[in-house]
C-alpha atoms as a PDB file:
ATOM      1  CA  UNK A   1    -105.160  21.907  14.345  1.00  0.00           C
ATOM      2  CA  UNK A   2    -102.705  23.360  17.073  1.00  0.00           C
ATOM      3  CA  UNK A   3     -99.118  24.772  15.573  1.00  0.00           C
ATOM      4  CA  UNK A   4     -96.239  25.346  17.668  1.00  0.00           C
ATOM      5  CA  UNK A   5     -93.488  27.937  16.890  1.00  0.00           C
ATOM      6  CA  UNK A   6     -90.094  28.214  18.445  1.00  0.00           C
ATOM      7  CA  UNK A   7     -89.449  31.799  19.493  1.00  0.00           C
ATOM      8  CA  UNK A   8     -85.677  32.159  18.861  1.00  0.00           C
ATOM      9  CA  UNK A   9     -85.412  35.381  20.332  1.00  0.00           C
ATOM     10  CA  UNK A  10     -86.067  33.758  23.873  1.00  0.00           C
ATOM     11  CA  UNK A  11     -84.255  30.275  23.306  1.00  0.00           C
ATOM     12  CA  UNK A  12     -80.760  32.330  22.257  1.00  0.00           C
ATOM     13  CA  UNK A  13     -80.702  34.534  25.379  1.00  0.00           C
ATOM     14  CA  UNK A  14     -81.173  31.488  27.713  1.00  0.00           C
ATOM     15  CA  UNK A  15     -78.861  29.198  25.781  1.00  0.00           C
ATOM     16  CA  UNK A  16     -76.219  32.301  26.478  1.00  0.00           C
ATOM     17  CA  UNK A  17     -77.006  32.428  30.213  1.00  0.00           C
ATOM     18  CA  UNK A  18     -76.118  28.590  30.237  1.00  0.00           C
ATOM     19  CA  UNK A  19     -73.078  29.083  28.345  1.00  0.00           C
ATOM     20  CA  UNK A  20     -71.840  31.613  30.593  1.00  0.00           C
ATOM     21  CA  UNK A  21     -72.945  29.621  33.683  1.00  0.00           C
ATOM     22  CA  UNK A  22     -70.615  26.916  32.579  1.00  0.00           C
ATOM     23  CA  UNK A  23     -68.139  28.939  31.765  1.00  0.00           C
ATOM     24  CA  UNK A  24     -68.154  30.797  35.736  1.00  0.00           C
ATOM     25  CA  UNK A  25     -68.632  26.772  37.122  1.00  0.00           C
ATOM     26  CA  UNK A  26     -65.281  26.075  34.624  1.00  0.00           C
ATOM     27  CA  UNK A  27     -63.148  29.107  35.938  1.00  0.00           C
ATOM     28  CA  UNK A  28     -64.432  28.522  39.476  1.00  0.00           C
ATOM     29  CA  UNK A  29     -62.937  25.052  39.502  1.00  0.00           C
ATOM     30  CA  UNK A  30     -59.933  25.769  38.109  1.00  0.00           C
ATOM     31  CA  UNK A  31     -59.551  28.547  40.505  1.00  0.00           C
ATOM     32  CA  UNK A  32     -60.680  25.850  43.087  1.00  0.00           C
ATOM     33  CA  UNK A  33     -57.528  22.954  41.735  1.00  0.00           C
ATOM     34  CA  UNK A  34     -54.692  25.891  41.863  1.00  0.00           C
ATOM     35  CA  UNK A  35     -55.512  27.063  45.335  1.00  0.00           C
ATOM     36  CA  UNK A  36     -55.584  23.492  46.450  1.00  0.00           C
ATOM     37  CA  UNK A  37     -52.465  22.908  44.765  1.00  0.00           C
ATOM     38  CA  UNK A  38     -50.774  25.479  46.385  1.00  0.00           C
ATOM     39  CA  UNK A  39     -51.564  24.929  49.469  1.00  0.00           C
ATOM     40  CA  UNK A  40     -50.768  21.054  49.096  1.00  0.00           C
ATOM     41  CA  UNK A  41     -47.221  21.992  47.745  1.00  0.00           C
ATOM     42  CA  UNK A  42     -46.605  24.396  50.923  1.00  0.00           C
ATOM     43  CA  UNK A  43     -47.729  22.511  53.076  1.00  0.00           C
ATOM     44  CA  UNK A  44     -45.708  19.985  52.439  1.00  0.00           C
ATOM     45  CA  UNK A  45     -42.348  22.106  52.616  1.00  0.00           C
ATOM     46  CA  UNK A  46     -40.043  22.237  55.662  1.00  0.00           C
ATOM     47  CA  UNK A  47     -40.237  25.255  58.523  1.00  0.00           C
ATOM     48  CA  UNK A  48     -37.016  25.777  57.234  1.00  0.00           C
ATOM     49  CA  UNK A  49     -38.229  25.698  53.904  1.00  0.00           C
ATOM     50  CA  UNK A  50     -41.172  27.904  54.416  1.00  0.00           C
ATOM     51  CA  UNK A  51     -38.590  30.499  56.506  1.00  0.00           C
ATOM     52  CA  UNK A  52     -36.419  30.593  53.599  1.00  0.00           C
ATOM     53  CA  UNK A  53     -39.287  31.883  51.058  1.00  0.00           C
ATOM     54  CA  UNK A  54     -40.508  34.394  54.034  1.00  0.00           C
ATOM     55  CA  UNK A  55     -43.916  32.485  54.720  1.00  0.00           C
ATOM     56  CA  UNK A  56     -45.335  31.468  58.021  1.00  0.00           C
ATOM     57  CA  UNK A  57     -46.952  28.200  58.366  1.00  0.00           C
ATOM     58  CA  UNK A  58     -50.077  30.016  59.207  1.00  0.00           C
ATOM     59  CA  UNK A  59     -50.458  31.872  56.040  1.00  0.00           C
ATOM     60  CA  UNK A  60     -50.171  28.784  53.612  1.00  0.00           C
ATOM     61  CA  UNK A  61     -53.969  29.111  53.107  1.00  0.00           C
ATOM     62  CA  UNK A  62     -53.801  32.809  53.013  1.00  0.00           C
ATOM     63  CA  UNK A  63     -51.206  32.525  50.003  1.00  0.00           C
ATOM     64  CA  UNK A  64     -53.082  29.487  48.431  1.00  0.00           C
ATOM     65  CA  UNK A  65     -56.696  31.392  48.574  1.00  0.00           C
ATOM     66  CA  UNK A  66     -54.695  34.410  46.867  1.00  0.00           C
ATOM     67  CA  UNK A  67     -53.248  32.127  44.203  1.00  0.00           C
ATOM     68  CA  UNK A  68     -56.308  30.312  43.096  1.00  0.00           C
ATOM     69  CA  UNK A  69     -58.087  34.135  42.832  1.00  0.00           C
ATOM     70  CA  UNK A  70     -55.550  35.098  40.466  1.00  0.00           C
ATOM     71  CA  UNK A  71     -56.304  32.856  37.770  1.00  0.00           C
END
């Protein structure tokens, strides 16, 4: 007759690694919906707008990228 034991001291360390992976996958995307946020709300702002705050239309990703990295 074949037993079968559960090693706990492996199954807790990988469980961890998962719950950290989907934690990283979690911030990532919300990282990921602010910079797209961002740069949807620029973009969609006047060249007088845009002058007004001091940002080029060129740097709207620049600024978005930078936004999404600082949550």
């Amino acid at each position: 007759m074949a037993y079968m034991t559960q090693n706990l001291a492996v199954t807790q360390p990988l469980m961890d690694r998962f719950a950290a992976l989907r934690a990283e996958f979690s911030h990532r995307r919300a990282q990921r919906t602010e910079a797209e946020r961002v740069f949807r709300e620029l973009s969609m702002m006047t060249e007088y707008e845009l002058t007004d705050l001091g940002i080029s239309r060129h740097s709207i990703r620049d600024i978005a990228a930078e936004a999404g990295r600082r949550i």
